[in-house]
C-alpha atoms as a PDB file:
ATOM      1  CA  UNK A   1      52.108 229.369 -26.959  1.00  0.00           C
ATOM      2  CA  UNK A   2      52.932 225.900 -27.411  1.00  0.00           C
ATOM      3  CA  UNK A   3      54.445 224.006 -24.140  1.00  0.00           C
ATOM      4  CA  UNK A   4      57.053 221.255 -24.869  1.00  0.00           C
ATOM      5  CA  UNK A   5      57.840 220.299 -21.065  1.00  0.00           C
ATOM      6  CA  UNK A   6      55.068 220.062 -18.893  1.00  0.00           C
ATOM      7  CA  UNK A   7      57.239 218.716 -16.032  1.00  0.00           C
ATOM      8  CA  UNK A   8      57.621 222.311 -14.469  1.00  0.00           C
ATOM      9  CA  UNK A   9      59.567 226.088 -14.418  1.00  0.00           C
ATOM     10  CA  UNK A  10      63.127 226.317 -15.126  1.00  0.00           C
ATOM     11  CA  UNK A  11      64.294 229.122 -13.011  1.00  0.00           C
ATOM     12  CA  UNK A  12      68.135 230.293 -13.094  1.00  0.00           C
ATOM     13  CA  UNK A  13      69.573 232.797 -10.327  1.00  0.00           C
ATOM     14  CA  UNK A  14      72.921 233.504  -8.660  1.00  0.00           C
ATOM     15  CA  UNK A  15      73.518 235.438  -5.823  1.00  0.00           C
ATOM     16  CA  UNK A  16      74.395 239.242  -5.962  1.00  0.00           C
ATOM     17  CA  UNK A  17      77.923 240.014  -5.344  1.00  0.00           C
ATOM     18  CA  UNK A  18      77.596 243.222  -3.497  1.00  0.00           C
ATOM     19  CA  UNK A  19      75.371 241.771  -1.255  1.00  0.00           C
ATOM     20  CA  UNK A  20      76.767 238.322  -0.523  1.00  0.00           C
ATOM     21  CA  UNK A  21      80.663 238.856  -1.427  1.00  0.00           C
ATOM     22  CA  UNK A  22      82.277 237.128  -4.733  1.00  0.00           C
ATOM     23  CA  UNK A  23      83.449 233.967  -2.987  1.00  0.00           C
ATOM     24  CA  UNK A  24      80.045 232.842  -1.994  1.00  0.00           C
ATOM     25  CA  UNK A  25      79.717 229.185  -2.747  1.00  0.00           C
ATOM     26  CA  UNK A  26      76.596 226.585  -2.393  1.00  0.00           C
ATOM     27  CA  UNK A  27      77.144 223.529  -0.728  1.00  0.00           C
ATOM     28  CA  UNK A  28      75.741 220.672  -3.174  1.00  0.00           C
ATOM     29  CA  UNK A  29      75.488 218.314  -0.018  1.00  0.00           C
ATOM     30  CA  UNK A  30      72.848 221.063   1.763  1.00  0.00           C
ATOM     31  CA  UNK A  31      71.046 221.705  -1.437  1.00  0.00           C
ATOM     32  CA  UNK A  32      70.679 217.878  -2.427  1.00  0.00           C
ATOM     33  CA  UNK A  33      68.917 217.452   1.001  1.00  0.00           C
ATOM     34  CA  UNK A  34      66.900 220.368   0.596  1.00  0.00           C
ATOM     35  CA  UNK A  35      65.473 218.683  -2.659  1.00  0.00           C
ATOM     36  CA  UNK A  36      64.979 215.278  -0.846  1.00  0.00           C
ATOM     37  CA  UNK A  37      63.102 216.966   1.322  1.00  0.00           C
ATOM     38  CA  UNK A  38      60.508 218.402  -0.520  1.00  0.00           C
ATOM     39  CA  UNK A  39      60.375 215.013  -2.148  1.00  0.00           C
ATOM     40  CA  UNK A  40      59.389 213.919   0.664  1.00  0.00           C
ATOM     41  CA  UNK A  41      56.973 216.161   2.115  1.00  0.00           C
ATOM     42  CA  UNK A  42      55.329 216.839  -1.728  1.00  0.00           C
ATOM     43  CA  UNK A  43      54.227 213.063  -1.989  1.00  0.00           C
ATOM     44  CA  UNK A  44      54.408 211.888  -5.576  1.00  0.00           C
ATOM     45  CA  UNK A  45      56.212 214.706  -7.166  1.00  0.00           C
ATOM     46  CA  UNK A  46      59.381 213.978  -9.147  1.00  0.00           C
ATOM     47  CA  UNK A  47      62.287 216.150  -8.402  1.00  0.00           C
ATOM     48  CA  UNK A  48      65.532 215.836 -11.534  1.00  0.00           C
ATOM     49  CA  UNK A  49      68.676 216.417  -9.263  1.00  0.00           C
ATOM     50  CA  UNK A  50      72.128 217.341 -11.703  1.00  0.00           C
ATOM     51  CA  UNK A  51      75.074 218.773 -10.476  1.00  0.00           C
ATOM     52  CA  UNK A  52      78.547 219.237 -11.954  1.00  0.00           C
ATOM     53  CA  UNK A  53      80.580 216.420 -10.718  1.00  0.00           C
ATOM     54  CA  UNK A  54      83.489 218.288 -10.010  1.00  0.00           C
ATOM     55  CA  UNK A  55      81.385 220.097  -7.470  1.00  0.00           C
ATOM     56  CA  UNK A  56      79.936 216.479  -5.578  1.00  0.00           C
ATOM     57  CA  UNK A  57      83.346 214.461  -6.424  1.00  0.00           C
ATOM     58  CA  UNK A  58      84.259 214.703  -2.518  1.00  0.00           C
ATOM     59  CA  UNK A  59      80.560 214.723  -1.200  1.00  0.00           C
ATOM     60  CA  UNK A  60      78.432 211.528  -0.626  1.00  0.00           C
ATOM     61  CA  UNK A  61      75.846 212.316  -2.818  1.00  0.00           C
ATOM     62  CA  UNK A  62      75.251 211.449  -6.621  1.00  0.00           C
ATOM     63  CA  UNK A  63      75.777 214.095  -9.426  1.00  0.00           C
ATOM     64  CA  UNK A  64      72.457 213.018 -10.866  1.00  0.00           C
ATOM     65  CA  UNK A  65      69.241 211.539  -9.192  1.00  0.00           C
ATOM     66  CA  UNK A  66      65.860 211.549  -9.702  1.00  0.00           C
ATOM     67  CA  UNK A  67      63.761 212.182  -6.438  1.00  0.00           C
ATOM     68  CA  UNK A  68      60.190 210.260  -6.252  1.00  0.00           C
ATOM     69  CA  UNK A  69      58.512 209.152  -3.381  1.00  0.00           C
ATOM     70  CA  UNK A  70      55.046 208.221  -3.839  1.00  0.00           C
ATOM     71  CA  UNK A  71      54.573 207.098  -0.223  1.00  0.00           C
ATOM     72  CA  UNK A  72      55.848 210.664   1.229  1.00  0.00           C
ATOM     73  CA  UNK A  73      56.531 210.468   4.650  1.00  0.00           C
ATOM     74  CA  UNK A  74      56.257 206.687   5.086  1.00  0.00           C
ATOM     75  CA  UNK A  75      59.541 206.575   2.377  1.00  0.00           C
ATOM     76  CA  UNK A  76      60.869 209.136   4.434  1.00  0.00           C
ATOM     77  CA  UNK A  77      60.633 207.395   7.711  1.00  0.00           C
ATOM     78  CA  UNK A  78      61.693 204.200   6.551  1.00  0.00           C
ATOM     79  CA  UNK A  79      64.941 205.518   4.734  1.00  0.00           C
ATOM     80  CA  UNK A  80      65.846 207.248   8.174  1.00  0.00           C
ATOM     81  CA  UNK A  81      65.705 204.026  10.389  1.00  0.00           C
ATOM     82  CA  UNK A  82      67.327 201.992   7.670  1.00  0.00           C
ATOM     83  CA  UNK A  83      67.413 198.258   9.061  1.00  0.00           C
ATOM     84  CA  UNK A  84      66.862 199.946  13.052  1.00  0.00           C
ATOM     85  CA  UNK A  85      64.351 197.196  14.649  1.00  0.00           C
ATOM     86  CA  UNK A  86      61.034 198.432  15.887  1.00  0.00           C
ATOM     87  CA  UNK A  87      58.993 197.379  18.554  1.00  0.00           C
ATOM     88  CA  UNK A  88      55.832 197.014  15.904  1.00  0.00           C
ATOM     89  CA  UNK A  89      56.315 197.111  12.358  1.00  0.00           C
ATOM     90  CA  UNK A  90      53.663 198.109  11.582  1.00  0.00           C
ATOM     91  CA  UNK A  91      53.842 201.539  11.185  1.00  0.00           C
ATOM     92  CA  UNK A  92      51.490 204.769  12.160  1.00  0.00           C
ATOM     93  CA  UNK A  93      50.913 206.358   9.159  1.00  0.00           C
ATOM     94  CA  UNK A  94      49.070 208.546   6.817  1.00  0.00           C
ATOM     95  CA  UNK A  95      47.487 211.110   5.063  1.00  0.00           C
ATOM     96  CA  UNK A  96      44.211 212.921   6.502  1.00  0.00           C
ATOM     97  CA  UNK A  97      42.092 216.207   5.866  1.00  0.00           C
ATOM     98  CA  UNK A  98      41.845 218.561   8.773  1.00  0.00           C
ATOM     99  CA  UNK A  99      38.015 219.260  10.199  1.00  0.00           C
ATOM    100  CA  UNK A 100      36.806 222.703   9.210  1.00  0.00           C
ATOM    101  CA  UNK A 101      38.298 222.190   5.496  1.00  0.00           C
ATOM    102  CA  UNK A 102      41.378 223.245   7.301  1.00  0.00           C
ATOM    103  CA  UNK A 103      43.910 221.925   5.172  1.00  0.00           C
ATOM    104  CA  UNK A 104      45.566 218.457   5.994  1.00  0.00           C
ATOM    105  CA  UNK A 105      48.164 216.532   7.749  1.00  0.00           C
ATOM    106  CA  UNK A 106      50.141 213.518   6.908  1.00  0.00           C
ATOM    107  CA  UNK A 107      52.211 211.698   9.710  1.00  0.00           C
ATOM    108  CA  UNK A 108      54.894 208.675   9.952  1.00  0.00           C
ATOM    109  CA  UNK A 109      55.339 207.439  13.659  1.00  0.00           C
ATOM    110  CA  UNK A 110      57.445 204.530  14.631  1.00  0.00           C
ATOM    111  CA  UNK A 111      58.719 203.279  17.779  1.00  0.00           C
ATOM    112  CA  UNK A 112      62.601 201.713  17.603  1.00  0.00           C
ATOM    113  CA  UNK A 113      63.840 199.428  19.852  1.00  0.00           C
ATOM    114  CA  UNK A 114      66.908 201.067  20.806  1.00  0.00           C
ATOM    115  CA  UNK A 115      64.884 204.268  21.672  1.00  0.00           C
ATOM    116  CA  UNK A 116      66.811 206.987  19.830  1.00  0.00           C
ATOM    117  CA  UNK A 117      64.126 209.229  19.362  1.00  0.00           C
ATOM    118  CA  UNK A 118      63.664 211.170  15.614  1.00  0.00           C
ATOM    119  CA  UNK A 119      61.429 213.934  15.382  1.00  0.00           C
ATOM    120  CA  UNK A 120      60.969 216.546  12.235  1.00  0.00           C
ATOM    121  CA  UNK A 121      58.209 218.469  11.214  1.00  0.00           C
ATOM    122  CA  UNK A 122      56.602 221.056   8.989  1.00  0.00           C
ATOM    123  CA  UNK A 123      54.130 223.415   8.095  1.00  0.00           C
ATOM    124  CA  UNK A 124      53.592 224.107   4.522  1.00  0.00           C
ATOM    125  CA  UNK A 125      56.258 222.531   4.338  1.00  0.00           C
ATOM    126  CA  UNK A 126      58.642 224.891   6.354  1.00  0.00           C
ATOM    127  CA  UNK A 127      60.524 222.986   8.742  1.00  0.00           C
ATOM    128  CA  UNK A 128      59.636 223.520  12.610  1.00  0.00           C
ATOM    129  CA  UNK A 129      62.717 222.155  14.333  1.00  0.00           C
ATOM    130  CA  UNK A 130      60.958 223.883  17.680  1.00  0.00           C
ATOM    131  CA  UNK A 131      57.554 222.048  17.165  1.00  0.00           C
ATOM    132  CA  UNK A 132      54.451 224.018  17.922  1.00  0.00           C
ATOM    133  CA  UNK A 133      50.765 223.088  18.009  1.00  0.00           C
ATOM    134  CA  UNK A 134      50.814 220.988  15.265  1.00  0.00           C
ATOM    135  CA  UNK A 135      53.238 218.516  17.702  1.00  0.00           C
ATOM    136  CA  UNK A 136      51.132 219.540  20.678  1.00  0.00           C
ATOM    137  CA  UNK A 137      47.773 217.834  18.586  1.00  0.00           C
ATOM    138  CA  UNK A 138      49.850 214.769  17.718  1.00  0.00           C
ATOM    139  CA  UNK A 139      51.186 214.182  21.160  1.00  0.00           C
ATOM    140  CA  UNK A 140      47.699 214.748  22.629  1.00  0.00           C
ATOM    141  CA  UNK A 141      45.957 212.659  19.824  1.00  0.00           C
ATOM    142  CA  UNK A 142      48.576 209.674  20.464  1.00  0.00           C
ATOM    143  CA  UNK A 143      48.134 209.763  24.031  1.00  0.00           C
ATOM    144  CA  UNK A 144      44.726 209.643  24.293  1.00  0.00           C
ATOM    145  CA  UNK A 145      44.909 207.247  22.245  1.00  0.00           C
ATOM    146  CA  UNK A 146      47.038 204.635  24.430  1.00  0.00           C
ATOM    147  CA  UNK A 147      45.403 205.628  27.012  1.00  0.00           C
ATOM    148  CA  UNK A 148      42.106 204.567  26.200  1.00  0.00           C
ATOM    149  CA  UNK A 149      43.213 201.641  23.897  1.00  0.00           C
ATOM    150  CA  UNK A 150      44.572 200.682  28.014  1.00  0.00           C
ATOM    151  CA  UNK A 151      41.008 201.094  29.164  1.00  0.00           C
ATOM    152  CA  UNK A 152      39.441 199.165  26.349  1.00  0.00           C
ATOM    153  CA  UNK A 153      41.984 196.253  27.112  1.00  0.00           C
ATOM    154  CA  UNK A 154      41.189 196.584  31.154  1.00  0.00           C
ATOM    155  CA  UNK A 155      45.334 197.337  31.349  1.00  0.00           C
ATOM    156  CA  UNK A 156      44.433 199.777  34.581  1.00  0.00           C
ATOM    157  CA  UNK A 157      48.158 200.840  34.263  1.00  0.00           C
ATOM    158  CA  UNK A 158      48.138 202.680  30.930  1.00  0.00           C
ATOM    159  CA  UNK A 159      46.569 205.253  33.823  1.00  0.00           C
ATOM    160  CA  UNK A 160      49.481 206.692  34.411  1.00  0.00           C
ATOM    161  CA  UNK A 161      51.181 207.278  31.012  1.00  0.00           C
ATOM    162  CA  UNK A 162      52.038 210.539  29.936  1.00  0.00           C
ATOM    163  CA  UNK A 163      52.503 212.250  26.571  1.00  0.00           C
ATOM    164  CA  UNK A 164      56.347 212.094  27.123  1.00  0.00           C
ATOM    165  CA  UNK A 165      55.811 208.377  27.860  1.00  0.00           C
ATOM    166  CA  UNK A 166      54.411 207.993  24.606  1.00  0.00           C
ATOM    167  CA  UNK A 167      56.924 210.023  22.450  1.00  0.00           C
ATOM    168  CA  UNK A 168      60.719 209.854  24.307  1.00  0.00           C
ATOM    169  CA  UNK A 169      62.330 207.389  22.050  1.00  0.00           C
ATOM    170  CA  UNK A 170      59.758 207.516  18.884  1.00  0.00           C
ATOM    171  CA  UNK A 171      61.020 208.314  15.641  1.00  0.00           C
ATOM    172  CA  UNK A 172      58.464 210.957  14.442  1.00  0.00           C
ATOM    173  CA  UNK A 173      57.159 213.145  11.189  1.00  0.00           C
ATOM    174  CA  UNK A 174      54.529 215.155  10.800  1.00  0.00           C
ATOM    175  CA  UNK A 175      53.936 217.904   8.160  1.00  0.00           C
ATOM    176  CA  UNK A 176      50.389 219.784   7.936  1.00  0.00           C
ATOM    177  CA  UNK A 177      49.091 222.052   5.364  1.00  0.00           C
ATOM    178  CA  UNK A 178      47.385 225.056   6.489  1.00  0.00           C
ATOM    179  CA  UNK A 179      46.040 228.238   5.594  1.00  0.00           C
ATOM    180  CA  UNK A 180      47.424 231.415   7.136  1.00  0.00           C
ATOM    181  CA  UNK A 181      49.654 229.613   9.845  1.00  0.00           C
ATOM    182  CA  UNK A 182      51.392 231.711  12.176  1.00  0.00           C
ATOM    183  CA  UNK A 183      55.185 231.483  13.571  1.00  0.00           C
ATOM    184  CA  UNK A 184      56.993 232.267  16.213  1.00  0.00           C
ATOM    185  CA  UNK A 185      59.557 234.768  14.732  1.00  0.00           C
ATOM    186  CA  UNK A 186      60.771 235.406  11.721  1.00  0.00           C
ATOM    187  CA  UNK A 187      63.075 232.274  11.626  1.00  0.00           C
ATOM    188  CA  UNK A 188      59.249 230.153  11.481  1.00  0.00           C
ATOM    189  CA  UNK A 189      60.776 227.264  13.888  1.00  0.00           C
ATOM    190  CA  UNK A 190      58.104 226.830  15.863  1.00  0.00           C
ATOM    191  CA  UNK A 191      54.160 227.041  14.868  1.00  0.00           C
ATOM    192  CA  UNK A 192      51.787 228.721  16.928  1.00  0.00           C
ATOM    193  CA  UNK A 193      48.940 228.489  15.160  1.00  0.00           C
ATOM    194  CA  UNK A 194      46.074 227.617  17.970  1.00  0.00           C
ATOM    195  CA  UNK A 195      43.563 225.955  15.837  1.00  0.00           C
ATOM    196  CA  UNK A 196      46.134 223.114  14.835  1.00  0.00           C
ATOM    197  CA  UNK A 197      46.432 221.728  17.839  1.00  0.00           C
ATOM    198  CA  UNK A 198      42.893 220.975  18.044  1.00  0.00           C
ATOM    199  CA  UNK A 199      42.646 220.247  14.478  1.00  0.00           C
ATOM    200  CA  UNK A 200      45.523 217.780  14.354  1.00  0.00           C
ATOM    201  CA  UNK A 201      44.133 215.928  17.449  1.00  0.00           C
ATOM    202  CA  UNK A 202      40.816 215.519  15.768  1.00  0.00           C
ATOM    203  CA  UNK A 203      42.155 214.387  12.499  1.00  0.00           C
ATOM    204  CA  UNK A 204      44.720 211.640  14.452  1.00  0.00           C
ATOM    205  CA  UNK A 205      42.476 210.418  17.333  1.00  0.00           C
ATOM    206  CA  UNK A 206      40.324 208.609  15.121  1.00  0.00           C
ATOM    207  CA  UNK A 207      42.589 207.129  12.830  1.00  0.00           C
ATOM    208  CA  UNK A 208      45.053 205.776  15.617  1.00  0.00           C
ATOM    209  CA  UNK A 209      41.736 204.310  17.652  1.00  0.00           C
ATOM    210  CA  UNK A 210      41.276 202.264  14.848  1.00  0.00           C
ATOM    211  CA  UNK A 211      45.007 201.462  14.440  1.00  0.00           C
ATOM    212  CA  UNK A 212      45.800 200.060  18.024  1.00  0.00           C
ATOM    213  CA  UNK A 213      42.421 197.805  17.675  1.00  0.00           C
ATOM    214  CA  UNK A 214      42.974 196.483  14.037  1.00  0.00           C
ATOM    215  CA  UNK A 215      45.719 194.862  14.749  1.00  0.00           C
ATOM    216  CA  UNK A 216      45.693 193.393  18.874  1.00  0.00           C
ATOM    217  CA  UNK A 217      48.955 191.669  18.997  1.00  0.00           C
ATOM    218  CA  UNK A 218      51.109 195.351  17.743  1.00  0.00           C
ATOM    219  CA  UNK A 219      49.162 197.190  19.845  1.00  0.00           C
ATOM    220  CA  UNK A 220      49.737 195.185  23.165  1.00  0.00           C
ATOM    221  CA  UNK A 221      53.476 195.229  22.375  1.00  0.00           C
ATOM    222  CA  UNK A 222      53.562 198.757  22.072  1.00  0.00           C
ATOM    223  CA  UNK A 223      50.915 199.541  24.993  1.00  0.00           C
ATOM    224  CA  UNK A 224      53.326 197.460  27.172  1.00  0.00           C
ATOM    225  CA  UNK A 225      56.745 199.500  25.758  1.00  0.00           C
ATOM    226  CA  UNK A 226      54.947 202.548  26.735  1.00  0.00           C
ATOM    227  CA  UNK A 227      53.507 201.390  30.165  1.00  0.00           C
ATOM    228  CA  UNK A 228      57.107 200.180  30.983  1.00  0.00           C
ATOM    229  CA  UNK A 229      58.694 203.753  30.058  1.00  0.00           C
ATOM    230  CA  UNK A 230      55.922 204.520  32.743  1.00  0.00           C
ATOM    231  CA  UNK A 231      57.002 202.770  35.337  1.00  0.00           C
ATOM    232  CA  UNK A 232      60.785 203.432  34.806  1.00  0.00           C
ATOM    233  CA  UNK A 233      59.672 207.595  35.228  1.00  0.00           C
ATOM    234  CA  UNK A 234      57.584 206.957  38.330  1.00  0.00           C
ATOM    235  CA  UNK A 235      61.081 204.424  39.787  1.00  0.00           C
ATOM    236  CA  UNK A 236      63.018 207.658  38.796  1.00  0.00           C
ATOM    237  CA  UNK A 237      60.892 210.174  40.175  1.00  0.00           C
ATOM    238  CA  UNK A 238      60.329 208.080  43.695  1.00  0.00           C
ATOM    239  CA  UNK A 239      64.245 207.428  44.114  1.00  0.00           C
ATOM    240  CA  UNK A 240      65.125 211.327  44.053  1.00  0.00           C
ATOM    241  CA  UNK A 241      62.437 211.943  46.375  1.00  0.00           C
ATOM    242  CA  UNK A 242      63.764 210.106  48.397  1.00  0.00           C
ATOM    243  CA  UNK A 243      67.436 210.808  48.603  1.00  0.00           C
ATOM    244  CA  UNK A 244      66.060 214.044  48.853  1.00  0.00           C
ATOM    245  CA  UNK A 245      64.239 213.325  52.038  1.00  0.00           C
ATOM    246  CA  UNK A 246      67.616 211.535  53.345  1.00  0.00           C
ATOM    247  CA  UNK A 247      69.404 214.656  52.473  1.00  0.00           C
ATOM    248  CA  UNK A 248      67.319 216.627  54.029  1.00  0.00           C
ATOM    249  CA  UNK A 249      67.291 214.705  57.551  1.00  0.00           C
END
């Protein structure tokens, strides 16, 4: 038949009282995020938020919203660090298909000053709050890429950076869309999926390459942040070495 609202499916449920007790209540505040979310991670979808506002009156969020965020991640990543300074502002970002028709992956990096480090991601678009291979291709894919932006620019000390170099202290989101992924448990927090790490790599590498040498001044700012985080592991791990020789004598 005829369809008057072509905006989506209405879909009303409540929770079973002999299975969840007669007192159950939902939290607005968790459910609001939840919607945010998948804002978010759906790119360009538009989500109406109501609530009764006798239900939000002592919460911090709004009664009524409407959730759109055509730049996905990027939206998301900015609206997390709020007015945090960066050490390039020029963000990592974007949206790519995976090799092999795989799927595809969209990303938000950034690197803040102060060195709080943020880092969520998903798969499909269940979150993965333990990582997984997905994480394991970005770290490789950024890394690589440092490293060899530091042999392009002769920098002989981007030799010794390391993945955790590279990611301690960046803010970080990544969500990829696969077919058949597989999880660790039943809880899905971590993804163990083997072909995504070598499909998230391949998708990345490329695209970051030609980040770091589009734009020389960013990328020698950040090259340097990272080579310094370098140095300050290698002071770290040569002092306990030492005090454990002394302890030893």
């Amino acid at each position: 038949g005829a369809v008057n609202n072509r905006r989506g499916t209405s879909v009303s449920f409540k929770p079973d009282h002999e299975i969840f007790g007669n007192k159950l209540k939902f939290k607005p505040s968790w459910l609001y995020q939840m919607a945010r979310s998948k804002a978010y991670l759906y790119r360009g979808v538009e989500i109406r938020w109501s609530c009764d506002p006798s239900l939000v009156k002592d919460a911090a969020i709004p009664d009524k919203d409407v959730l759109h965020f055509p730049n996905g991640l990027l939206d998301f990543l900015q609206a997390s660090l709020d007015k945090r300074p960066v050490i390039t502002d020029k963000y990592v970002h974007g949206q790519l298909p995976l090799p092999e028709k795989a799927g595809r992956v969209e990303f938000a990096i950034a690197w803040p000053e102060d060195g709080e480090p943020m880092n969520h991601s998903y798969c499909n678009p269940i979150p993965t709050p333990l990582g997984g291979t997905h994480e394991q291709g970005l770290r490789t894919a950024l890394t690589r890429g440092i490293k060899g932006y530091g042999t392009l620019t002769n920098n002989k000390k981007a030799d010794a950076v390391t993945s955790d170099d590279v990611m301690n202290g960046a803010a970080v989101l990544l969500s990829v869309f696969i077919r058949d992924p597989q999880f660790q448990g039943q809880t899905k927090e971590r993804l163990v999926s083997n072909e995504a790490a070598k499909w998230v790599d391949s998708a990345i590498k490329d695209y970051f390459d030609h980040w770091l040498t589009a734009d020389p001044a960013a990328s020698k700012i950040l090259l340097e942040s990272i080579i310094e985080k370098a140095e300050e592991r290698m002071r770290r791990k040569s002092d306990k070495e030492m005090a454990r020789k002394s302890a030893t004598r």
